[in-house]
C-alpha atoms as a PDB file:
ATOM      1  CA  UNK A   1     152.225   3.690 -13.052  1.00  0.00           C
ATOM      2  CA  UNK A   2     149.392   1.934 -13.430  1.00  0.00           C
ATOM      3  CA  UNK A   3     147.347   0.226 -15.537  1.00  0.00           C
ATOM      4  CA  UNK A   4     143.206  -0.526 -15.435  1.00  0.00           C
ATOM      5  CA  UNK A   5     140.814  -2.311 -17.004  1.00  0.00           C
ATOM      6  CA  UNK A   6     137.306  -2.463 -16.585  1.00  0.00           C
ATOM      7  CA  UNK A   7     135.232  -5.430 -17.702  1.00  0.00           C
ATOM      8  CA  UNK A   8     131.471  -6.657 -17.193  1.00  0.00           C
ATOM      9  CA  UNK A   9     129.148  -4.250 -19.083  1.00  0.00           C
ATOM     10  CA  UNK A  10     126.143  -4.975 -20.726  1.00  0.00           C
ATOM     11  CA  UNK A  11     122.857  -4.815 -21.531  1.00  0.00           C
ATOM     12  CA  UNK A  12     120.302  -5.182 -18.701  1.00  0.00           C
ATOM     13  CA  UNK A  13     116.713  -4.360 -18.045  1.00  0.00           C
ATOM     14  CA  UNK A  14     115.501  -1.968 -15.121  1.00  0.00           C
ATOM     15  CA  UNK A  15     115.326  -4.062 -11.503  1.00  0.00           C
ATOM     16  CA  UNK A  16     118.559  -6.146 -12.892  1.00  0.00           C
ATOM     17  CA  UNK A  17     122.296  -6.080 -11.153  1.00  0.00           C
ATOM     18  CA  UNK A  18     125.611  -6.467 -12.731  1.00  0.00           C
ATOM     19  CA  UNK A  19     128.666  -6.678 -11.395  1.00  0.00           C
ATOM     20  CA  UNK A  20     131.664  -4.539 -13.016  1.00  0.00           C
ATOM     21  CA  UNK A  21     135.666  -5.311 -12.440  1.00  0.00           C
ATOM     22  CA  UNK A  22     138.243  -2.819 -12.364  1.00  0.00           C
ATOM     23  CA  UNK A  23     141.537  -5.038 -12.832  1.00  0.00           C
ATOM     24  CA  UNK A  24     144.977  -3.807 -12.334  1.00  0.00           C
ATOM     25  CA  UNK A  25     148.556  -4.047 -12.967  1.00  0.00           C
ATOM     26  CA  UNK A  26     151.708  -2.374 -13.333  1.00  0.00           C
ATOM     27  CA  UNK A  27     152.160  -1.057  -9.950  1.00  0.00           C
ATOM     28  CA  UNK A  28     151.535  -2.189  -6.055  1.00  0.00           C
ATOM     29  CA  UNK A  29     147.876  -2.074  -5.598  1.00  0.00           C
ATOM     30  CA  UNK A  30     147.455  -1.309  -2.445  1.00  0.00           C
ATOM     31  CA  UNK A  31     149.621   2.051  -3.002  1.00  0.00           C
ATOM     32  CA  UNK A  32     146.075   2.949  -5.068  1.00  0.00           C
ATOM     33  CA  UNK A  33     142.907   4.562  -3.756  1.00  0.00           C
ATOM     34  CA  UNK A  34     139.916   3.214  -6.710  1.00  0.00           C
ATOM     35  CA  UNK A  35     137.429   4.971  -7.660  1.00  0.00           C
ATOM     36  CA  UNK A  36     134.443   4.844 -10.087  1.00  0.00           C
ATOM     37  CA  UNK A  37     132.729   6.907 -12.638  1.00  0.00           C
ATOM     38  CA  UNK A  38     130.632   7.155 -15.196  1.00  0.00           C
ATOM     39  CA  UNK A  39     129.535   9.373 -18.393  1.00  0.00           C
ATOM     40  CA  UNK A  40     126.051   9.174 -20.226  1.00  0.00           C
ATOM     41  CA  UNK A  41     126.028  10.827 -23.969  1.00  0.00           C
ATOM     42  CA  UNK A  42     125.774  14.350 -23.648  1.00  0.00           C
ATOM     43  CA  UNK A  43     127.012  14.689 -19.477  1.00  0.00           C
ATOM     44  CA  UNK A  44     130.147  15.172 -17.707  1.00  0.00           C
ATOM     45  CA  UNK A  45     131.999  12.445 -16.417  1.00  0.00           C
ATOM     46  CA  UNK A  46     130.286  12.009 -12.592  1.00  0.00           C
ATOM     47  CA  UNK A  47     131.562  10.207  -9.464  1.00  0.00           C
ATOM     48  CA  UNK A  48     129.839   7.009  -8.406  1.00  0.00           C
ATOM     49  CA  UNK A  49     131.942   5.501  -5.494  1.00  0.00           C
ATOM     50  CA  UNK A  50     135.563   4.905  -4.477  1.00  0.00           C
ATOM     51  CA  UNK A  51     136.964   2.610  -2.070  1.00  0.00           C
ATOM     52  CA  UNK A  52     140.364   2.834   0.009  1.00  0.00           C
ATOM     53  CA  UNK A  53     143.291   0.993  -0.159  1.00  0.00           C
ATOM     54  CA  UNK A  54     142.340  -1.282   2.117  1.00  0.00           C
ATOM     55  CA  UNK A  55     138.768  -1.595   1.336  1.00  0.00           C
ATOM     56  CA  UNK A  56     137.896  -0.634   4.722  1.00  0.00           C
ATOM     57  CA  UNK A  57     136.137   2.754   3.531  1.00  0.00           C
ATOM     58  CA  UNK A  58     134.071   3.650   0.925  1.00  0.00           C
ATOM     59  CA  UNK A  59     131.383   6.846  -0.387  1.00  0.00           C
ATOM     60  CA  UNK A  60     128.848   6.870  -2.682  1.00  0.00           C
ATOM     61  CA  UNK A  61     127.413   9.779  -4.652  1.00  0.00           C
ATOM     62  CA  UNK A  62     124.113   9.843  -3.404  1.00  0.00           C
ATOM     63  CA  UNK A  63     122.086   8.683  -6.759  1.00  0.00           C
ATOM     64  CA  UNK A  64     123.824   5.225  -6.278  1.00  0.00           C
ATOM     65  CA  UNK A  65     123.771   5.070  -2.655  1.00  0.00           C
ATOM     66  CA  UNK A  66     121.803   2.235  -1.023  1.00  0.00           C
ATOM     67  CA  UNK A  67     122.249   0.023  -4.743  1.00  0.00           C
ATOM     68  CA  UNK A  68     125.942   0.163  -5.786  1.00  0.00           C
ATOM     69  CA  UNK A  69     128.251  -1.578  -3.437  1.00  0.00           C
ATOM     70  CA  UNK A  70     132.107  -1.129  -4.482  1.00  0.00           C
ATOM     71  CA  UNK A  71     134.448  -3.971  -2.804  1.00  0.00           C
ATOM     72  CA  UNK A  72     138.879  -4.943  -3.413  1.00  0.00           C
ATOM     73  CA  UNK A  73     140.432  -7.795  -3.715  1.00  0.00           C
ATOM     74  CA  UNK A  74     143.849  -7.207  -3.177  1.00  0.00           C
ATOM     75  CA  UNK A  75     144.896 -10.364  -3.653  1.00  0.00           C
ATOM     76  CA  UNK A  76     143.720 -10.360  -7.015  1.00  0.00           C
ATOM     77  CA  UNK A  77     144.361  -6.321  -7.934  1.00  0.00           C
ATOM     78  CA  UNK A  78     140.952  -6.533  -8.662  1.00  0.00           C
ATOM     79  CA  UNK A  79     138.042  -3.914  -7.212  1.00  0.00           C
ATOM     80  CA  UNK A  80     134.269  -4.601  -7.578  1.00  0.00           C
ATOM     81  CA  UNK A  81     131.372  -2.262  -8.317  1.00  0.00           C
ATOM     82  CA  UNK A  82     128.084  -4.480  -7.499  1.00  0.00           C
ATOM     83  CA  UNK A  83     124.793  -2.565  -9.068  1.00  0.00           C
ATOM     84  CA  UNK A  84     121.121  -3.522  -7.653  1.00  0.00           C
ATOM     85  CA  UNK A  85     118.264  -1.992  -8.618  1.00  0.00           C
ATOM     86  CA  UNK A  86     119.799  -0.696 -11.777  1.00  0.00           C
ATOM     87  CA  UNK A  87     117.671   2.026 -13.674  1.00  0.00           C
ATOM     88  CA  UNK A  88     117.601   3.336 -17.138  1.00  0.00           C
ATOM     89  CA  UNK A  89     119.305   6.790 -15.935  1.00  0.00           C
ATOM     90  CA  UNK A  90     122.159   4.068 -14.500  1.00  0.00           C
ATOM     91  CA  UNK A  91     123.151   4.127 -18.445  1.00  0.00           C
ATOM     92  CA  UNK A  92     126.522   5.010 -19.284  1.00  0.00           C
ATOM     93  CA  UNK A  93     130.235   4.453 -19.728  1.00  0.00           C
ATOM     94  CA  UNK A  94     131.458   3.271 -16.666  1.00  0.00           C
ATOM     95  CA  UNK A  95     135.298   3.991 -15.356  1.00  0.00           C
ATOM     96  CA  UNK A  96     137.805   3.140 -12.813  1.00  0.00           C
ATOM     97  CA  UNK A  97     140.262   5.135 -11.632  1.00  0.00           C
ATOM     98  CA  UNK A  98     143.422   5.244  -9.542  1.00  0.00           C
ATOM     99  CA  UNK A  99     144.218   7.851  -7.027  1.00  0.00           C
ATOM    100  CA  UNK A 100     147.745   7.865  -5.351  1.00  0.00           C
ATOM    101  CA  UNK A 101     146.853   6.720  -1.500  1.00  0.00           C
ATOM    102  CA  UNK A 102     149.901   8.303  -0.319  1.00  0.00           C
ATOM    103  CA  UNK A 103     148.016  12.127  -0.940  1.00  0.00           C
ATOM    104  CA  UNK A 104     144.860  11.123   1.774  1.00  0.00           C
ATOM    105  CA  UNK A 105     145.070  11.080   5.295  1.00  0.00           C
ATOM    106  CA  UNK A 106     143.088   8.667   6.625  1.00  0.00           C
ATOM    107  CA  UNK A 107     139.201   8.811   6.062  1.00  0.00           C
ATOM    108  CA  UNK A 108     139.831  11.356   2.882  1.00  0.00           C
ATOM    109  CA  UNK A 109     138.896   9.594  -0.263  1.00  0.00           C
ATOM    110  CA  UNK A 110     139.250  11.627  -3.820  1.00  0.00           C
ATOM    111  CA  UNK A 111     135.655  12.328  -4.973  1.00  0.00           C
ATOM    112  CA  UNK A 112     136.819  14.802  -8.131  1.00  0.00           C
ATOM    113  CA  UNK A 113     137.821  13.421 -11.526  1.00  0.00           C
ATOM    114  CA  UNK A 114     140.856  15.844 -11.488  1.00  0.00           C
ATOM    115  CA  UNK A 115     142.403  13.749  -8.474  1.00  0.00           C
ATOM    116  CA  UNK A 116     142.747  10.605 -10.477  1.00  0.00           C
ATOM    117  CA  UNK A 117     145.665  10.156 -12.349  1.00  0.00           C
ATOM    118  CA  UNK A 118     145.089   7.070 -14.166  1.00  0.00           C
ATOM    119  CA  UNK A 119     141.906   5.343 -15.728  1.00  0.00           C
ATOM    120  CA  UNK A 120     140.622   2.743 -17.447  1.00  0.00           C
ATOM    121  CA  UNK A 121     139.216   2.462 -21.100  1.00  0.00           C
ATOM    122  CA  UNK A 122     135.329   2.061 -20.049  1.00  0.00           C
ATOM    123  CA  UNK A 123     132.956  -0.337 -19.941  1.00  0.00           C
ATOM    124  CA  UNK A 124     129.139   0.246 -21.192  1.00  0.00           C
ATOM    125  CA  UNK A 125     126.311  -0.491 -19.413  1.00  0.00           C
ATOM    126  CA  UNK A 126     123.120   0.170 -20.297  1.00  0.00           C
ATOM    127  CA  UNK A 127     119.417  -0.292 -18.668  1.00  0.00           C
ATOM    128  CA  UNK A 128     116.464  -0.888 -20.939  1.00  0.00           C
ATOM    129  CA  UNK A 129     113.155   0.282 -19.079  1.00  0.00           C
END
């Protein structure tokens, strides 16, 4: 088991970045794949990266691609998700999640909400135009 918590959301104006943290406990971290996502009022809960065990590999869904940069420290059971260029549809909840590394061979990375099994409470961040 596992337990997350995401911290670092705010309020921010368009062009801005802000760094999230995804800190864990309650299990080996580096047994964990990490991913993120986020919700807006009204939408589904949508993938924005995720980032191997090691913190060698990492996707993006490709609306965050090119901004978002998602980093581990290992060390600290701690994994980063570093927004640039943040934009008013960047507004939302934003979760991590923990995905059993054991279940992905290597360069397979759970993209799907229903392959995490344990998240965080949120964190908002929102993007004034």
């Amino acid at each position: 088991q596992v337990q997350l918590v995401e911290s670092g959301g705010r309020l921010v104006q368009a062009g801005d970045s802000l760094r999230l943290s995804c800190s864990a406990s309650g299990s080996t971290f580096i047994y964990w794949i990490v991913g993120w996502f986020r919700q807006a009022p009204g939408k589904e809960r949508e993938f924005v990266g995720v980032v191997s065990w090691s913190g060698q590999t990492t996707r993006y869904a490709d609306s965050v691609k090119d901004r978002f940069t998602i980093s581990r420290d290992n060390a600290k059971n701690t994994v980063y998700l570093q927004m640039n260029s943040l934009k008013p549809e960047d507004t939302a909840v934003y979760y991590c999640a923990a995905a059993r590394e054991v279940y992905y061979s290597r360069g397979n990375l759970p993209l799907a909400v229903h392959e995490y099994e344990y998240w965080g409470q949120g964190t908002q961040v929102t993007v004034s135009s």
